[in-house]
Protein backbone atom coordinates (compact mmCIF):
# COMPACT_ATOMS: atom_id res chain seq x y z
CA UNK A 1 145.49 112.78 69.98
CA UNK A 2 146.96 116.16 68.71
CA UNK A 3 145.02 119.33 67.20
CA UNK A 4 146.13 120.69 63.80
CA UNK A 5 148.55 122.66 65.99
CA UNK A 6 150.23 120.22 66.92
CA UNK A 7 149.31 120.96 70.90
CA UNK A 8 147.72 117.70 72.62
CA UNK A 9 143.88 117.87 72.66
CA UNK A 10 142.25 117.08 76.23
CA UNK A 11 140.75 113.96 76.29
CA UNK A 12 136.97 113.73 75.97
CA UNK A 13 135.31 112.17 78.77
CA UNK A 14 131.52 110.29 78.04
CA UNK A 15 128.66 111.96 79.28
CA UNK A 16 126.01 109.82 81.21
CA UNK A 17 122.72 110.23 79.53
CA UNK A 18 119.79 110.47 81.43
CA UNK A 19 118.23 107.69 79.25
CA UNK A 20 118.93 103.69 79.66
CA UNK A 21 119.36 101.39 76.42
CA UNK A 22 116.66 98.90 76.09
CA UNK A 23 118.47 96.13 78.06
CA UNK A 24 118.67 98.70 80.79
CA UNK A 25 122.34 99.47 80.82
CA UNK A 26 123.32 103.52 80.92
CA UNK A 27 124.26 105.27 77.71
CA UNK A 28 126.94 107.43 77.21
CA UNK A 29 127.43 110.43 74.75
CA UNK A 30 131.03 111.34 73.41
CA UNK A 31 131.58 114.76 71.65
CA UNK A 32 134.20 117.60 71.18
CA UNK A 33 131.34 120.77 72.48
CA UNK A 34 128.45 120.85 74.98
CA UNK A 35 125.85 122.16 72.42
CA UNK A 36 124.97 119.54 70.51
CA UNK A 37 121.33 117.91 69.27
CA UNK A 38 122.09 115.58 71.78
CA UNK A 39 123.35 117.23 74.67
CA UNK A 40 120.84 119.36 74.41
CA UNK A 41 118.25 116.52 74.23
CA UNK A 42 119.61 115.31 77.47
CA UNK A 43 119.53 118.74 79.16
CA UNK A 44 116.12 119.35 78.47
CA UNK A 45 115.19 115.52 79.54
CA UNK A 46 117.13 115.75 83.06
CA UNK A 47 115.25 119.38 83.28
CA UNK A 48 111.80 117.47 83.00
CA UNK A 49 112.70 114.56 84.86
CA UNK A 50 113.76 116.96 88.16
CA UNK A 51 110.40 118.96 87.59
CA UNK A 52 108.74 115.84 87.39
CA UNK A 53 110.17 114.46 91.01
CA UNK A 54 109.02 118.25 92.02
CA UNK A 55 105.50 117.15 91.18
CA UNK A 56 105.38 113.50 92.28
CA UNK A 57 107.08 114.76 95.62
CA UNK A 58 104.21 117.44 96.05
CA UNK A 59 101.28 114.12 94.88
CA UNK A 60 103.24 111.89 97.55
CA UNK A 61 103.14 114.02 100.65
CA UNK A 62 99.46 114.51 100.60
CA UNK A 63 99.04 110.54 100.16
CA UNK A 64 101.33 110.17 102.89
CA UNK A 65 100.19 112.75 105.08
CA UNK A 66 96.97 110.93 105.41
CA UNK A 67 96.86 108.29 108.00
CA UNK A 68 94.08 106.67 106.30
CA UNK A 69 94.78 106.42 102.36
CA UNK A 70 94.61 103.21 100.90
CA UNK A 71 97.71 100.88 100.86
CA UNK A 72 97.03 100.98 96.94
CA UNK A 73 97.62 104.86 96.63
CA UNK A 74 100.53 104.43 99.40
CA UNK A 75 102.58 101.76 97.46
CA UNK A 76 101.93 103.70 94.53
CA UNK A 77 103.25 106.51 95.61
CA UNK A 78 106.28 104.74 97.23
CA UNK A 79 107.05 103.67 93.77
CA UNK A 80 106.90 106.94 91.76
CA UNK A 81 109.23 108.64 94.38
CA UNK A 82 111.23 105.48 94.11
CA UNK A 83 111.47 106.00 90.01
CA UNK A 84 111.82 109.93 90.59
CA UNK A 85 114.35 109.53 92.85
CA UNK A 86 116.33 106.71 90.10
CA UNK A 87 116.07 109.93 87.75
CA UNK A 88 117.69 112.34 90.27
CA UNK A 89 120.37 110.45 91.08
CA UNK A 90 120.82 109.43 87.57
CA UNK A 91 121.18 113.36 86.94
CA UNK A 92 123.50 114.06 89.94
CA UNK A 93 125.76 111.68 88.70
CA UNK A 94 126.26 112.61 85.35
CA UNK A 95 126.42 116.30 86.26
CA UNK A 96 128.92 115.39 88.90
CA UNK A 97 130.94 113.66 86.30
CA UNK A 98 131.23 117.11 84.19
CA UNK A 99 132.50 118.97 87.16
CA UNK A 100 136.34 120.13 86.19
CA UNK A 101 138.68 118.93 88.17
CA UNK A 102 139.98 121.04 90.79
C-alpha cells in the first residue's frame, strides 16, 4: 500500500487483545495509531488484569502458606493463579509482539 506521497506505508501488524471471542479464540485489533478507543480499552484491561494477578498472588500465598487450609480454599486458589497467570501471559505476548524490530 502507498501513502498520498507516494512513499510505501509500513505494514500494520494486529494487535493481540487481551480479550477472547466467545468461542474462545484470541482477537486481534488492526489500526494505523496506538491511541485509539480501543487500544486504549485494551491498555487499561491488561493494566487491571496484571493488578489483579498482584492481588490474587498476595490471597494465594497466605492460603498456601498454611499447612492446614482446606483442599477447597487450596484448589481454589490454584485456579485463580492459574487464570491470572492465562492473563499475564496473554499480556506478555501481545506486548512482545509490539516490540520494533531490532
Amino acid at each position: 500500500m502507498e501513502s498520498v506521497t507516494g512513499a510505501p506505508e509500513p505494514a500494520l501488524s494486529p494487535r493481540l487483545l487481551p480479550w477472547s471471542s466467545p468461542e474462545g479464540k484470541p482477537c486481534y485489533l488492526v489500526t494505523d495509531h496506538a491511541g485509539g478507543y480501543l487500544s486504549r480499552l485494551a491498555d487499561d484491561l491488561e493494566d487491571a488484569q496484571l493488578a489483579t494477578g498482584t492481588d490474587v498472588l498476595g490471597l494465594a500465598r497466605a492460603v498456601l502458606d498454611d499447612p492446614v487450609s482446606p483442599y477447597t480454599e487450596v484448589r481454589h486458589a490454584g485456579l485463580r493463579l492459574a487464570e491470572c497467570l492465562t492473563d499475564a501471559l496473554r499480556v506478555a505476548e501481545s506486548r512482545g509482539l509490539r516490540l520494533p524490530d531490532s
